[in-house]
Protein backbone atom coordinates (compact mmCIF):
# COMPACT_ATOMS: atom_id res chain seq x y z
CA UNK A 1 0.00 0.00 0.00
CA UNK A 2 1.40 4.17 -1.27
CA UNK A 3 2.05 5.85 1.32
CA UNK A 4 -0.57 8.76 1.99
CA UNK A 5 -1.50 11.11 0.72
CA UNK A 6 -1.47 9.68 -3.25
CA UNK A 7 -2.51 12.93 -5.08
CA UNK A 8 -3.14 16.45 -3.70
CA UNK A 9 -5.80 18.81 -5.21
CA UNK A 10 -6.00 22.34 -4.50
CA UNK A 11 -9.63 23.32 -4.38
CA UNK A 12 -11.19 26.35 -3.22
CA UNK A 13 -12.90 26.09 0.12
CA UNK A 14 -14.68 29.34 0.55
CA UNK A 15 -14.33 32.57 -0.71
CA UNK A 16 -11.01 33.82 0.36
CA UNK A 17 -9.01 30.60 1.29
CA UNK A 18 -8.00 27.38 -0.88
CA UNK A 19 -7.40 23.93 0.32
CA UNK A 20 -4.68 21.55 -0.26
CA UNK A 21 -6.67 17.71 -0.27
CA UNK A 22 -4.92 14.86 0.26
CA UNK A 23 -6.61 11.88 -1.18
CA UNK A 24 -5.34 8.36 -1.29
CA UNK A 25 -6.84 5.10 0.79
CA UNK A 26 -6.93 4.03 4.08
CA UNK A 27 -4.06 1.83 5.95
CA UNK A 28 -4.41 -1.92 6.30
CA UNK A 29 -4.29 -1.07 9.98
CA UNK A 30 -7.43 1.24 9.55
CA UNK A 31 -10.98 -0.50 9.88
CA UNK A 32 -11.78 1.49 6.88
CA UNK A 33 -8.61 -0.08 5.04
CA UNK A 34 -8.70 0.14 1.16
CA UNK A 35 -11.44 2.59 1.18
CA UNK A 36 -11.17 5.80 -0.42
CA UNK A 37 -10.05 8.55 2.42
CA UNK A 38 -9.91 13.05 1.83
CA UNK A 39 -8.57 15.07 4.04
CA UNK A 40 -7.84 18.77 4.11
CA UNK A 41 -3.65 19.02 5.25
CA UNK A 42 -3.89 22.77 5.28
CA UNK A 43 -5.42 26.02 4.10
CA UNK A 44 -3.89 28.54 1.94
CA UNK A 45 -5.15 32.59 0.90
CA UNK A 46 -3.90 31.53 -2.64
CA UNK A 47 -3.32 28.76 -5.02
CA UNK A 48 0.15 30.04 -5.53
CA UNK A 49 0.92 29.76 -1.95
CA UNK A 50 -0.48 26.22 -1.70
CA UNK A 51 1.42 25.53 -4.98
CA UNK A 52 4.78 26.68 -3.18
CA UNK A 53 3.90 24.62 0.20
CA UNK A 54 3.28 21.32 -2.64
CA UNK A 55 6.49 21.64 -3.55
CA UNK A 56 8.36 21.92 -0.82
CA UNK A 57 6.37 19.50 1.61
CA UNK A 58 5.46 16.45 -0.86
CA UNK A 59 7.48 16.51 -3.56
CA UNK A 60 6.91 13.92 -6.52
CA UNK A 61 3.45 13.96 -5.19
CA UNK A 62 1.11 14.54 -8.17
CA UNK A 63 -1.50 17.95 -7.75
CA UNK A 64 -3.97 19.37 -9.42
CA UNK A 65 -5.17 22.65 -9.48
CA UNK A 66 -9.54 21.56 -9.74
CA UNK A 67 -12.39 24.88 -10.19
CA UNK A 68 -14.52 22.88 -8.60
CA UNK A 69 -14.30 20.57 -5.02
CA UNK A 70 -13.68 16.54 -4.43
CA UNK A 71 -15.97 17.14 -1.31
CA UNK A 72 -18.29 13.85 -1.55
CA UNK A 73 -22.22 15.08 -0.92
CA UNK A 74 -23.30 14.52 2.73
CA UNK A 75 -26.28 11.62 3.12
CA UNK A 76 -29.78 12.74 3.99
CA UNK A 77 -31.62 11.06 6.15
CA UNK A 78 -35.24 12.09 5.39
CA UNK A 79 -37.56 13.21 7.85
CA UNK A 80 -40.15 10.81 6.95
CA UNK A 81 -40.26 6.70 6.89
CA UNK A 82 -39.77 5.31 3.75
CA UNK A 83 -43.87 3.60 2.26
CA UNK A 84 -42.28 0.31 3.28
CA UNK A 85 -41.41 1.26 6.96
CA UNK A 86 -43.04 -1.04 9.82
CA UNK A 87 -41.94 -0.46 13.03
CA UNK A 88 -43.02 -4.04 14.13
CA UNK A 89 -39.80 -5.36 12.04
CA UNK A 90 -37.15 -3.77 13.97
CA UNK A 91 -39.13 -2.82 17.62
CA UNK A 92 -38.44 0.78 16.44
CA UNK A 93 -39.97 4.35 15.85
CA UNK A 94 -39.39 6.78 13.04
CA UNK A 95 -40.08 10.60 14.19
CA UNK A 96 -39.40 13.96 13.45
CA UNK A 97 -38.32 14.74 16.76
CA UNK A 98 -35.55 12.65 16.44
CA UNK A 99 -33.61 15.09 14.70
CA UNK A 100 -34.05 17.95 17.23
């Protein structure tokens, strides 16, 4: 297994900073091993500034300057029970109020 991280992207991350991403997969040791894993190393005010921290810190590491972000969309949990929902099946309840 590559050490991480793999590849870097720099990615903007709001309005005035950018992000440098590590991406790569999780250690054999990891109970998540071999699955995908993202994290943000460190924020910069510009991509030339996270350029100039890429090569210093990981060099040989492959980056890519992305417009848009690798940020994987967040599950929803609806509000409401799926039509198929019986609470008899699992002894339990499905409620709005659970989310307060």
């Amino acid at each position: 297994m590559s050490q991480f991280p793999e590849t870097l992207t720099i990615e903007r991350t709001s309005p005035d900073e950018f992000g440098l991403i590590g991406h790569g997969e999780y250690e054999e040791s990891s109970v998540l091993a071999g699955q995908y894993r993202r994290i943000i190393i460190e924020w910069f005010p510009t991509v030339a500034a996270a350029q100039t921290a890429v090569d210093e810190r990981h060099p040989g590491v492959s980056c890519e300057v992305l417009e848009h972000g690798t940020s994987p969309s967040r599950a929803v949990v609806p509000i409401w029970p799926p039509a198929d929902f019986d609470p008899a099946d699992a002894g339990e309840v499905w409620s709005a109020e659970d989310y307060n």
